[in-house]
N, C-alpha and C. Protein backbone atom coordinates (compact mmCIF):
# COMPACT_ATOMS: atom_id res chain seq x y z
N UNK A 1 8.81 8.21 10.31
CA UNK A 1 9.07 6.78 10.30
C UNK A 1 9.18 6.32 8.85
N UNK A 2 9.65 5.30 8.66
CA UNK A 2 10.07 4.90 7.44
C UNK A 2 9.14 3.73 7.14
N UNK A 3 8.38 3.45 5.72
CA UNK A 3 7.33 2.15 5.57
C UNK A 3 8.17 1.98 4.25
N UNK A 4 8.43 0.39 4.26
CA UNK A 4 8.12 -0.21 2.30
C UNK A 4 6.93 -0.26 2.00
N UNK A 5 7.09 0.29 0.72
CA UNK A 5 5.56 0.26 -0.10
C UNK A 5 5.66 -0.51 -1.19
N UNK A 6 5.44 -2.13 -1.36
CA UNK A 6 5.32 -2.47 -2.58
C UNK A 6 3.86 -2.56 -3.61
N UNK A 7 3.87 -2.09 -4.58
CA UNK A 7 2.66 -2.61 -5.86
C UNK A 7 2.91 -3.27 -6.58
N UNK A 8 1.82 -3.54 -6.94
CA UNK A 8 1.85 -5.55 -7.44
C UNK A 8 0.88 -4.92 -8.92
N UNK A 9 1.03 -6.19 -9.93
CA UNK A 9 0.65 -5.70 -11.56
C UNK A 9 0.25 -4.16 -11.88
N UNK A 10 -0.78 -3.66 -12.39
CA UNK A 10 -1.10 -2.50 -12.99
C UNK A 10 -0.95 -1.65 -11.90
N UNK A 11 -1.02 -1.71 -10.74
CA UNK A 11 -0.56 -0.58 -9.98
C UNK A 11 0.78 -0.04 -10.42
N UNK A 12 1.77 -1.15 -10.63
CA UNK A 12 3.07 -0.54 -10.94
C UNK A 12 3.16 0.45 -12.45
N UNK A 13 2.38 0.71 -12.95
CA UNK A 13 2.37 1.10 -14.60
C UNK A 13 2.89 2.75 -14.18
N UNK A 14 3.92 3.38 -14.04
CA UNK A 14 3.76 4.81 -13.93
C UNK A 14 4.63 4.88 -12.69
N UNK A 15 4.36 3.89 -12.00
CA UNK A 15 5.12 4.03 -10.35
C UNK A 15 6.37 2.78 -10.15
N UNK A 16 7.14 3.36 -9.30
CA UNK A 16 8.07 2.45 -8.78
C UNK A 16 7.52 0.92 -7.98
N UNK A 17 8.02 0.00 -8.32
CA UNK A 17 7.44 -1.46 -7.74
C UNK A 17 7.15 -1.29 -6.20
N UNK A 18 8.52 -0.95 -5.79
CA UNK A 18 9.21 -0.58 -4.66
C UNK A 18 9.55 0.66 -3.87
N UNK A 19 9.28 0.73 -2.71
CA UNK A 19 9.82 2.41 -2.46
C UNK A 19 9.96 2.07 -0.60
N UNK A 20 10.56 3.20 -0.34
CA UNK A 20 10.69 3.43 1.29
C UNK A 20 10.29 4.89 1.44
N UNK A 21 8.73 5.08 1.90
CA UNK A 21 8.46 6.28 2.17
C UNK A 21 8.69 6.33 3.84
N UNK A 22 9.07 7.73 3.96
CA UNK A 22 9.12 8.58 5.20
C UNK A 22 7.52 9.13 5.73
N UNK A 23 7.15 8.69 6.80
CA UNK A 23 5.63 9.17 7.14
C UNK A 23 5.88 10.13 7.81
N UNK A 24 4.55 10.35 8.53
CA UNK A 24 4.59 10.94 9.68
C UNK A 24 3.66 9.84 11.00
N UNK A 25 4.33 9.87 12.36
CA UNK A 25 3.95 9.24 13.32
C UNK A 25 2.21 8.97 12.92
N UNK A 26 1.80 7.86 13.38
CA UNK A 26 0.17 7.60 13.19
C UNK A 26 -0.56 7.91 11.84
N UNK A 27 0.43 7.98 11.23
CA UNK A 27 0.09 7.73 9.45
C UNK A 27 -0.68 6.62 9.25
N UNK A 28 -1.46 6.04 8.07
CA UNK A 28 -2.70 4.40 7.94
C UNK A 28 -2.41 4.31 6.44
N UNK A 29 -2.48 3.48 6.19
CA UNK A 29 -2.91 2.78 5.10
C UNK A 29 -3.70 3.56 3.87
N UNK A 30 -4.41 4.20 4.62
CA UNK A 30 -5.31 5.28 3.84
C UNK A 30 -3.78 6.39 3.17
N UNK A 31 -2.85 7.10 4.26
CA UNK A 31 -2.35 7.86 3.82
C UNK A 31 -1.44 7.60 2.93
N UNK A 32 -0.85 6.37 2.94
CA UNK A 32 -0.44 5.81 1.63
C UNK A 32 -0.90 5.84 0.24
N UNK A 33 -2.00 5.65 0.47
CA UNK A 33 -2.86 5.35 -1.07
C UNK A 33 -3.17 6.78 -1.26
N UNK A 34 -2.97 7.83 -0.87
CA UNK A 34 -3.25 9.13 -1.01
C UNK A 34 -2.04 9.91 -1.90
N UNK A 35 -0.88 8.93 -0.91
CA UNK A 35 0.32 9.55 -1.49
C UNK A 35 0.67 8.94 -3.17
N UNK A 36 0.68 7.35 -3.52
CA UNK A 36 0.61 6.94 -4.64
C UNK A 36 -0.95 6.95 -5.51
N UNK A 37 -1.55 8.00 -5.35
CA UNK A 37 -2.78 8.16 -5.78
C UNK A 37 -3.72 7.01 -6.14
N UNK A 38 -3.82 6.18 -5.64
CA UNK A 38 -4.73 4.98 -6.12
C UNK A 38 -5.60 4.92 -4.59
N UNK A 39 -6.95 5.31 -5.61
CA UNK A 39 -8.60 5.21 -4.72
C UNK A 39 -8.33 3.67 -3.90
N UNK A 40 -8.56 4.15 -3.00
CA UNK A 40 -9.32 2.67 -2.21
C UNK A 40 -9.86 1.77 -2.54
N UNK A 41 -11.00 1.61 -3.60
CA UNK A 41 -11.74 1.33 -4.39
C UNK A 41 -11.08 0.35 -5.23
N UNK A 42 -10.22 0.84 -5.49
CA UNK A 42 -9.29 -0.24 -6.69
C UNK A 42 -8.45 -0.97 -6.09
N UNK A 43 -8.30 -1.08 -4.80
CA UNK A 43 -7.24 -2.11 -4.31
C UNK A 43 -8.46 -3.43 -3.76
N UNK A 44 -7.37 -5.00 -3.88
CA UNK A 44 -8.11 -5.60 -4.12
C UNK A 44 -7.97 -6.55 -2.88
N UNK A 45 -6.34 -6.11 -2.62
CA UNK A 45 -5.64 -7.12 -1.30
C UNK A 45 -5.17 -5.87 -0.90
N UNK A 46 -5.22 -5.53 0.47
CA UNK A 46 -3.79 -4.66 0.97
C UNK A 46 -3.32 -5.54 2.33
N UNK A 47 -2.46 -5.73 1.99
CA UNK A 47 -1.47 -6.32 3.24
C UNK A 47 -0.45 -5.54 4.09
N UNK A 48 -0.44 -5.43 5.25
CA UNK A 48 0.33 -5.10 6.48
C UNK A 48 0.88 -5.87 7.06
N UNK A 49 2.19 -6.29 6.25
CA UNK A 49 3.62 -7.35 6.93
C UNK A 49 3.00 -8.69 7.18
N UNK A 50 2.48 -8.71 5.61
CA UNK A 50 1.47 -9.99 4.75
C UNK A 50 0.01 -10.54 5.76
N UNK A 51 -0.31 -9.25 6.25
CA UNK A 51 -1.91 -9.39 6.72
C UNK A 51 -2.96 -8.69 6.40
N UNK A 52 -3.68 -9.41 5.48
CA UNK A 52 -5.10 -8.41 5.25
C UNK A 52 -5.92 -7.94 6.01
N UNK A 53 -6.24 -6.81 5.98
CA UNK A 53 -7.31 -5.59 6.95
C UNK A 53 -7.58 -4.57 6.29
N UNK A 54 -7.62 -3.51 7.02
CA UNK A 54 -8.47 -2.42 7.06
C UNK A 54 -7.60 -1.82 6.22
N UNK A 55 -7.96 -0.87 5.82
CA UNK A 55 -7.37 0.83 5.41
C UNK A 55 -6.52 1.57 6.55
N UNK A 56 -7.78 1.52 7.60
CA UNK A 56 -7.49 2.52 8.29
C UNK A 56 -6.27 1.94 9.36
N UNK A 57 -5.51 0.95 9.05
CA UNK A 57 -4.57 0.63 10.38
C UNK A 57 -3.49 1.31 10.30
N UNK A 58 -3.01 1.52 11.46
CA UNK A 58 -2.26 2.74 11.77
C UNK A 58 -1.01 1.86 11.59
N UNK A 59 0.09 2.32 11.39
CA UNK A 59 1.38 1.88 10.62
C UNK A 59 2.74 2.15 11.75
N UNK A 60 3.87 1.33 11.68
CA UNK A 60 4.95 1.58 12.63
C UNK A 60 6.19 1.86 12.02
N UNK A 61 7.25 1.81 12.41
CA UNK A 61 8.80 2.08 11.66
C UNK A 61 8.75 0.58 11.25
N UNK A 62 9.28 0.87 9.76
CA UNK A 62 9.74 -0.96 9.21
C UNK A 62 8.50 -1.63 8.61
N UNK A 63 7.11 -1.33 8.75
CA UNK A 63 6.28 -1.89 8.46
C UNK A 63 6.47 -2.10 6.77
N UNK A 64 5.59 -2.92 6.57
CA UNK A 64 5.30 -3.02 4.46
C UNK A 64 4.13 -3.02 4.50
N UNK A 65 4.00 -2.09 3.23
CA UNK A 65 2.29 -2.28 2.99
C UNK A 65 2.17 -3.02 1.38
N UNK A 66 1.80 -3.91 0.96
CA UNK A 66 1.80 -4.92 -0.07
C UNK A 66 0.06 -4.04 -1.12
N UNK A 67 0.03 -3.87 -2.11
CA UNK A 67 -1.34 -3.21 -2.52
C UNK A 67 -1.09 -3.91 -3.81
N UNK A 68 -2.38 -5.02 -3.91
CA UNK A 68 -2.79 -5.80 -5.22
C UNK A 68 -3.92 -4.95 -5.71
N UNK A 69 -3.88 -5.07 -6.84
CA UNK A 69 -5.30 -4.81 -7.94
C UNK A 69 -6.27 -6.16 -8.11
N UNK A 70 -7.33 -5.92 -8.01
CA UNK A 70 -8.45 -6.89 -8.88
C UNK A 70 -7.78 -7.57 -9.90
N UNK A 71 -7.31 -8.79 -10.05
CA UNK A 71 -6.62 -9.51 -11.17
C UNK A 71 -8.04 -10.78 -11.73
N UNK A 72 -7.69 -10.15 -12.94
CA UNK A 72 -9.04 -11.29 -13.77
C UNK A 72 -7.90 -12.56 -14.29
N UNK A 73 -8.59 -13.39 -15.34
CA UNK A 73 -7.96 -14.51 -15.84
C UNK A 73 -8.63 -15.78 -16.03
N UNK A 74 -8.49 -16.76 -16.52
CA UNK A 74 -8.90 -17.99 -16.37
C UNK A 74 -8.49 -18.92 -17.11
């Protein structure tokens, strides 16, 4: 199945903004962040077709997974 994967600020440093990975059926959220190597730990928003949850949600054809970093500022 096919997912967009976008990253948002310092995630993008090294990686494409944008991408269309090929999974495999009952692939999550988790296996994403496995594939663009960024720990769990460091994501700050992850969105599934702009809804925040879990890691572990299981993913369909067409879906987007949106992955923010901890952003400071003031």
């Amino acid at each position: 199945m096919k997912v967009e994967v976008r990253l948002f600020a310092t995630f993008r440093e090294g990686r494409e903004k944008k991408q269309i990975m090929e999974l495999e059926d009952n692939s999550t959220i988790l296996d994403v962040l496995d594939i663009v190597k960024i720990d769990e730990e460091e994501v700050a928003i992850m969105l599934l077709n702009g809804i925040d949850g879990p890691s572990d949600r299981a993913l369909k054809e067409n879906d987007v997974v949106s992955l923010f970093p901890p952003v400071g500022g003031g």
